[in-house]
C-alpha atoms as a PDB file:
ATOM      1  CA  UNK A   1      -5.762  78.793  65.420  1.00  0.00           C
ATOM      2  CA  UNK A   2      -3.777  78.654  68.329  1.00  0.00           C
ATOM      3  CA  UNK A   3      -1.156  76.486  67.165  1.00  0.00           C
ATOM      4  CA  UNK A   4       2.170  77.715  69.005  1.00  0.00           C
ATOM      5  CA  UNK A   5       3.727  77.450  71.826  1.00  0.00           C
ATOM      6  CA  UNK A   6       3.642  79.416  74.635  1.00  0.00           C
ATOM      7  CA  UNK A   7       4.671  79.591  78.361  1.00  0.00           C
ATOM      8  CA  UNK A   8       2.383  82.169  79.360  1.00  0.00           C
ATOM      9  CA  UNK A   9      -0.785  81.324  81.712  1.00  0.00           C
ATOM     10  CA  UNK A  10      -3.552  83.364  80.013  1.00  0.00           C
ATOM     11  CA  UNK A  11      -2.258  82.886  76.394  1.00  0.00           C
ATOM     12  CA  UNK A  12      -2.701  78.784  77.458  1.00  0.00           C
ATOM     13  CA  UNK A  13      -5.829  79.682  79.261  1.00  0.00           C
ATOM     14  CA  UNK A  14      -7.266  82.339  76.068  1.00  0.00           C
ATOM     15  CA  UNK A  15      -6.899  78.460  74.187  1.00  0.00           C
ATOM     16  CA  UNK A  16      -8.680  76.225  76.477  1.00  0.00           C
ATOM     17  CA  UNK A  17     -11.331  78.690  76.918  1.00  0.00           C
ATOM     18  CA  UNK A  18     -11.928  79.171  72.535  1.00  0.00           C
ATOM     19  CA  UNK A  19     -11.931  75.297  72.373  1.00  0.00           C
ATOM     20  CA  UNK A  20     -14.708  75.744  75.205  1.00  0.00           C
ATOM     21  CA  UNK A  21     -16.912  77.249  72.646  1.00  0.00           C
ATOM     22  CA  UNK A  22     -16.815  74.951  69.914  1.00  0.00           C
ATOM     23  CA  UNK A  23     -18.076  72.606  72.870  1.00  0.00           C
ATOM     24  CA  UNK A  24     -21.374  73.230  73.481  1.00  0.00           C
ATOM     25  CA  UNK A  25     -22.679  71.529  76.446  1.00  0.00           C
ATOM     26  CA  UNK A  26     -25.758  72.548  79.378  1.00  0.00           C
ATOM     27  CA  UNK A  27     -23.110  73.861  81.848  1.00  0.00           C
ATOM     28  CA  UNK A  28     -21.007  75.786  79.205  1.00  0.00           C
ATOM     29  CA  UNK A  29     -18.880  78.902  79.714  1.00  0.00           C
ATOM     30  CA  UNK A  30     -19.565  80.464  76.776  1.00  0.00           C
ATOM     31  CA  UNK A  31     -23.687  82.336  76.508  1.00  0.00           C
ATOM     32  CA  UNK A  32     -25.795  82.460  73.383  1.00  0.00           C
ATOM     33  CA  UNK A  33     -25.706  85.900  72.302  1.00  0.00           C
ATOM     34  CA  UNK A  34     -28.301  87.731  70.145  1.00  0.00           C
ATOM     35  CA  UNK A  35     -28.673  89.575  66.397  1.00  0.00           C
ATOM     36  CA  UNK A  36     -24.621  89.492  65.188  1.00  0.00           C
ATOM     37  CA  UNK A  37     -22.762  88.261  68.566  1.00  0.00           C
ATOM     38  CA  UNK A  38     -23.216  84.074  68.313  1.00  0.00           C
ATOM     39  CA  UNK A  39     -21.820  84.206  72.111  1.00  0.00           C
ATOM     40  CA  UNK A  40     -20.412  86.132  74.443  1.00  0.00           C
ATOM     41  CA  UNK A  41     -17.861  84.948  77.625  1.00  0.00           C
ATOM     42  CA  UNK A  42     -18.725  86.899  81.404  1.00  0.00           C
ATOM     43  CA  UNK A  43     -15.274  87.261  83.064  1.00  0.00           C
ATOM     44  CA  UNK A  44     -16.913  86.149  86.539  1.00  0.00           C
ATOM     45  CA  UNK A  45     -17.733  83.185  85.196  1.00  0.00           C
ATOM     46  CA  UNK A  46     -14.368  82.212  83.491  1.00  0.00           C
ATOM     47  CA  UNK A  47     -12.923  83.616  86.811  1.00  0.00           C
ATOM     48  CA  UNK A  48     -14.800  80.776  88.470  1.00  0.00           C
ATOM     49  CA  UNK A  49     -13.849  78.238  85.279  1.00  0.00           C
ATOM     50  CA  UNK A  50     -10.165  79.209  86.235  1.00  0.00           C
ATOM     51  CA  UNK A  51     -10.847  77.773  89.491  1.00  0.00           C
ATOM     52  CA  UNK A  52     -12.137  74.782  88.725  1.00  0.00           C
ATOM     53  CA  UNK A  53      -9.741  74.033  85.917  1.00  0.00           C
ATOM     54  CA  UNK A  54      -6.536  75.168  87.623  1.00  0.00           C
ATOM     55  CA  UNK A  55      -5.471  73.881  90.989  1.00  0.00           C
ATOM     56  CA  UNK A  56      -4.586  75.746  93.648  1.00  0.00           C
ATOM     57  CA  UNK A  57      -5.942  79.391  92.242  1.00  0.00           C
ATOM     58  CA  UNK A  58      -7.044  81.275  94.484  1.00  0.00           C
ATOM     59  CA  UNK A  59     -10.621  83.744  94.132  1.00  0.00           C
ATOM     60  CA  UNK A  60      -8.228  86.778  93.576  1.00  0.00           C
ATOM     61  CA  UNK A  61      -5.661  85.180  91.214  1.00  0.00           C
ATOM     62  CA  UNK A  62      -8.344  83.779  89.385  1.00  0.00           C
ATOM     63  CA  UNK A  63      -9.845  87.133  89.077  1.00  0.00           C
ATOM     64  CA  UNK A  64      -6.321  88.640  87.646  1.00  0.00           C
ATOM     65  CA  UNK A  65      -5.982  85.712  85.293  1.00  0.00           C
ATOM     66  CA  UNK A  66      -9.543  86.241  83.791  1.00  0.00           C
ATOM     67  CA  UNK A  67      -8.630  89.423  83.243  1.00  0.00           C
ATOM     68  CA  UNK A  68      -5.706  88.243  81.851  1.00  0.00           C
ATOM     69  CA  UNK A  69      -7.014  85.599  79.793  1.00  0.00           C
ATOM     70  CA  UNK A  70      -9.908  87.941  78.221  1.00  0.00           C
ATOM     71  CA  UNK A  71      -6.518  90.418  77.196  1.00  0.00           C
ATOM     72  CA  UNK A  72      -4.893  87.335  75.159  1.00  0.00           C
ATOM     73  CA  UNK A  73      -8.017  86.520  73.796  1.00  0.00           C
ATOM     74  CA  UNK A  74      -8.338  90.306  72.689  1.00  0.00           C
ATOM     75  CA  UNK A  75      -4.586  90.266  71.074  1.00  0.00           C
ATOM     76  CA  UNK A  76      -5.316  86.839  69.675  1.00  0.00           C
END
């Protein structure tokens, strides 16, 4: 799906985090949804996912690459 290249930050992150939900685990960052939504993604908590993932992000650059990240996702 996301096979091509890219240098941008949230079009790399918008991949990592889709591949996140085909891997369902107890600490995942992806919720079960209900009725026609099979999950949904909170943008604190891939905010917080950036900053594990991605060294030296701060809170607030996190925040702006969430954002970010859940606008690729959107155009993707």
């Amino acid at each position: 799906m996301f096979a091509f290249v890219t240098n941008r930050k949230p079009d790399e992150l918008a991949s990592k985090t889709s591949r996140e939900r085909d891997e369902a685990s107890r600490y995942s960052l992806w919720s079960k949804g209900s009725g026609e939504i099979r999950t949904h993604l909170d943008a604190s908590d891939l905010a917080e996912w950036i900053r594990l993932k991605e060294s030296g992000v701060s809170k607030k650059y996190s925040q702006v690459l969430a954002r970010r990240t859940m606008d690729a996702m959107h155009e993707l």
